[in-house]
C-alpha atoms as a PDB file:
ATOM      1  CA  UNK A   1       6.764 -11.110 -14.280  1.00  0.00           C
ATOM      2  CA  UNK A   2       3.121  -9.532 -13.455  1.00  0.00           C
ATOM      3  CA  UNK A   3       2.543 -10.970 -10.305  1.00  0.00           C
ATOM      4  CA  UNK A   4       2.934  -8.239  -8.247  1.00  0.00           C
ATOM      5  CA  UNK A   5       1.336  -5.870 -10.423  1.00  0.00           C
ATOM      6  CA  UNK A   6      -2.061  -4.892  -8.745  1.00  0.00           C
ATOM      7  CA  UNK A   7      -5.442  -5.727 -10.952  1.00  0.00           C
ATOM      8  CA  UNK A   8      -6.165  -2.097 -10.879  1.00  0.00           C
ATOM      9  CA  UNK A   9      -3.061  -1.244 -13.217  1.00  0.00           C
ATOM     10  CA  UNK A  10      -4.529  -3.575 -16.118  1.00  0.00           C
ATOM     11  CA  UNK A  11      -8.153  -1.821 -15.365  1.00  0.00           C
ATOM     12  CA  UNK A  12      -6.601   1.797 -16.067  1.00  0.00           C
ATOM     13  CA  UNK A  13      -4.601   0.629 -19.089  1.00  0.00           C
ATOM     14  CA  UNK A  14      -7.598  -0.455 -20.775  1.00  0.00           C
ATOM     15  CA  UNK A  15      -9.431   2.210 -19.658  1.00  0.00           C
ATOM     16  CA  UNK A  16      -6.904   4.661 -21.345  1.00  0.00           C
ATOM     17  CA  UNK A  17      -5.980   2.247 -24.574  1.00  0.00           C
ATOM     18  CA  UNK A  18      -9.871   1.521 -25.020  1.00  0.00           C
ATOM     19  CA  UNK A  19     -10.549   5.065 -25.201  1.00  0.00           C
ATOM     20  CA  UNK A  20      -7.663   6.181 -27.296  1.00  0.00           C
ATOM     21  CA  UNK A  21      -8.460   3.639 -29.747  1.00  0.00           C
ATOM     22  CA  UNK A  22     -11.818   4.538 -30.141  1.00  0.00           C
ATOM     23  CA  UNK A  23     -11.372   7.811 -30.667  1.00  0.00           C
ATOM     24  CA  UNK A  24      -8.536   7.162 -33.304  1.00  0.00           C
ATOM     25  CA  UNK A  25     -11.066   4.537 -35.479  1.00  0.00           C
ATOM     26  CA  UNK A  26     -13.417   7.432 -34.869  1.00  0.00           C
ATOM     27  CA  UNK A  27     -11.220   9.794 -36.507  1.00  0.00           C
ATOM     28  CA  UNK A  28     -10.096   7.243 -39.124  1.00  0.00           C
ATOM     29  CA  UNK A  29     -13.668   6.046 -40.284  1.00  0.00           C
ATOM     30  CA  UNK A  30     -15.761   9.792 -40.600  1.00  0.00           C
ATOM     31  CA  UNK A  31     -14.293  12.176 -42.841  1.00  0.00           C
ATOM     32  CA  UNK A  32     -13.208  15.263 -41.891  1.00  0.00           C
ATOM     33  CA  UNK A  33     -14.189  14.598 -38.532  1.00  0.00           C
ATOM     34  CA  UNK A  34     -10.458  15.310 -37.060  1.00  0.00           C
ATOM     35  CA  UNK A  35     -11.092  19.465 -38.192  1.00  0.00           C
ATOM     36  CA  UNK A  36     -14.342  20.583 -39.641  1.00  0.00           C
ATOM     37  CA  UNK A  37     -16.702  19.361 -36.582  1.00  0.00           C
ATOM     38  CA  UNK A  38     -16.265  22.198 -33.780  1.00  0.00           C
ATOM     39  CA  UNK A  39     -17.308  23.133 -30.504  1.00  0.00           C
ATOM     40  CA  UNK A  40     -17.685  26.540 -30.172  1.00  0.00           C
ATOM     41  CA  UNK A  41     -15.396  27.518 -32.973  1.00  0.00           C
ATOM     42  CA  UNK A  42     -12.081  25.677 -32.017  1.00  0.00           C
ATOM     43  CA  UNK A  43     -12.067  21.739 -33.557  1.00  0.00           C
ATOM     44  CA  UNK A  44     -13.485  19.054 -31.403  1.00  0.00           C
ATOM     45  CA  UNK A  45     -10.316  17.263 -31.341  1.00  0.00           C
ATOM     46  CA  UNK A  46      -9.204  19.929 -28.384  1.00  0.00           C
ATOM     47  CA  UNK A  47     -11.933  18.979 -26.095  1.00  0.00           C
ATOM     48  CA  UNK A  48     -11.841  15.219 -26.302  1.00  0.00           C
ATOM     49  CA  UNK A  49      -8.078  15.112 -26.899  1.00  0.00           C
ATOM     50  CA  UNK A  50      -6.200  17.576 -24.796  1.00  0.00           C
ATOM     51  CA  UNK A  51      -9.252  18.653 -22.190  1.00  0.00           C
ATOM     52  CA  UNK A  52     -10.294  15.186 -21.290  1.00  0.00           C
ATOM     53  CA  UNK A  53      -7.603  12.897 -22.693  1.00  0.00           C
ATOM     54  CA  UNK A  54      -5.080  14.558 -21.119  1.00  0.00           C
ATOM     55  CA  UNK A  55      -6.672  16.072 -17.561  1.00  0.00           C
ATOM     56  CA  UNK A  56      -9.471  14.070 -16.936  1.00  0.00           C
ATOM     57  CA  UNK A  57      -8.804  10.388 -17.452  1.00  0.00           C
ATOM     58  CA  UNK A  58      -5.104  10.627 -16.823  1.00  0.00           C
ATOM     59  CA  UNK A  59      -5.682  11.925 -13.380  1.00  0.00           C
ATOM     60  CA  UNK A  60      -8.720   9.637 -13.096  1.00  0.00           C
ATOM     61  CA  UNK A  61      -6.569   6.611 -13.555  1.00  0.00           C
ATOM     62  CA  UNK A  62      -3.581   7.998 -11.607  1.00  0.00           C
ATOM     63  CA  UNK A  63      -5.745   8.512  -8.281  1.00  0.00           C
ATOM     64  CA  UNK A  64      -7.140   5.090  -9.610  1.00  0.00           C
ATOM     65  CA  UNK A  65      -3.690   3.731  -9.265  1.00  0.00           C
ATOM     66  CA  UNK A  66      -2.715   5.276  -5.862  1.00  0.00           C
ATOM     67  CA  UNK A  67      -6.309   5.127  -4.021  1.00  0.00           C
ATOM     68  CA  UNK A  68      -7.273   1.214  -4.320  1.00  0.00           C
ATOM     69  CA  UNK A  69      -3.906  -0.160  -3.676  1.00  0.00           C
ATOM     70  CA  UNK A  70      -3.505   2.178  -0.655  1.00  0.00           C
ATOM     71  CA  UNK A  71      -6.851   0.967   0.302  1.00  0.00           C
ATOM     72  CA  UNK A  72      -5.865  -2.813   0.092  1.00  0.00           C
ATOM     73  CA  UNK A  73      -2.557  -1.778   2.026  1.00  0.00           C
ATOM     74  CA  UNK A  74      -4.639  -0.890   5.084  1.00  0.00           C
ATOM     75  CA  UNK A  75      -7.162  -3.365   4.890  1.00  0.00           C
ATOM     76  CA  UNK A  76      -4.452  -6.415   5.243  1.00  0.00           C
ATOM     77  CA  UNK A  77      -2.651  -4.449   8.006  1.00  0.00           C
ATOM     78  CA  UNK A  78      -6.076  -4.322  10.031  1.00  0.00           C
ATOM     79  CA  UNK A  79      -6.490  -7.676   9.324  1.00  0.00           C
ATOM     80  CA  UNK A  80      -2.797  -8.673  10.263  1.00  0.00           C
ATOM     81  CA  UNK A  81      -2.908  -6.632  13.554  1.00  0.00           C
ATOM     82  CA  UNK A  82      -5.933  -8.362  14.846  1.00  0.00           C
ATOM     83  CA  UNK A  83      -8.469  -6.140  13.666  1.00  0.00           C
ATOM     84  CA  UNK A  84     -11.304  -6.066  11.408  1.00  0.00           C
ATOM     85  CA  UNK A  85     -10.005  -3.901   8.861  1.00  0.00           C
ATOM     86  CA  UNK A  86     -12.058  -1.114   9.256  1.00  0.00           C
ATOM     87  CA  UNK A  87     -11.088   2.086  10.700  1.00  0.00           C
ATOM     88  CA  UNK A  88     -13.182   3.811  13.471  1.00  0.00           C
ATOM     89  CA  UNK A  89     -11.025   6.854  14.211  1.00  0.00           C
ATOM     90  CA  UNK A  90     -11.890  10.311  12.309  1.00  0.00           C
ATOM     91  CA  UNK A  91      -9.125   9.966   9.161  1.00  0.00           C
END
């Protein structure tokens, strides 16, 4: 069933679980951390949360997700066409 699935995809998921779990026993274990600790006047919650939850890591792990196995792509076709897998033209 995962066999095909690229080792990359089980990297990002724990990068994205890990950190969403620690932030939520984070929030569970101090209290009133979730409202009363703030950055600038607005709660903490919407940096961590919605600024890098949401933009940061997701689009982290997406180019994560498109980049290496792209990369991997190319390197076997190198290697399959004879060559050493490394590119020497400009792109």
């Amino acid at each position: 069933m995962f066999r095909g699935i690229h080792p990359v995809f089980w990297v990002g998921l724990a990068i994205i679980y890990g950190l969403t779990f620690m932030f939520m026993i984070i929030e569970m274990t101090t209290p009133g951390f979730t409202y009363n600790v703030k950055i600038g006047g607005a709660p903490a919650i919407m940096f961590y949360l919605c600024i890098f939850m949401n933009l940061i890591v997701n689009i982290f792990v997406a180019w994560m997700w498109y980049y290496f196995p792209e990369r991997d792509s190319k390197r076997k076709a190198g290697q399959s066409a004879g060559g050493n897998g490394v590119s020497t033209s400009g792109s």
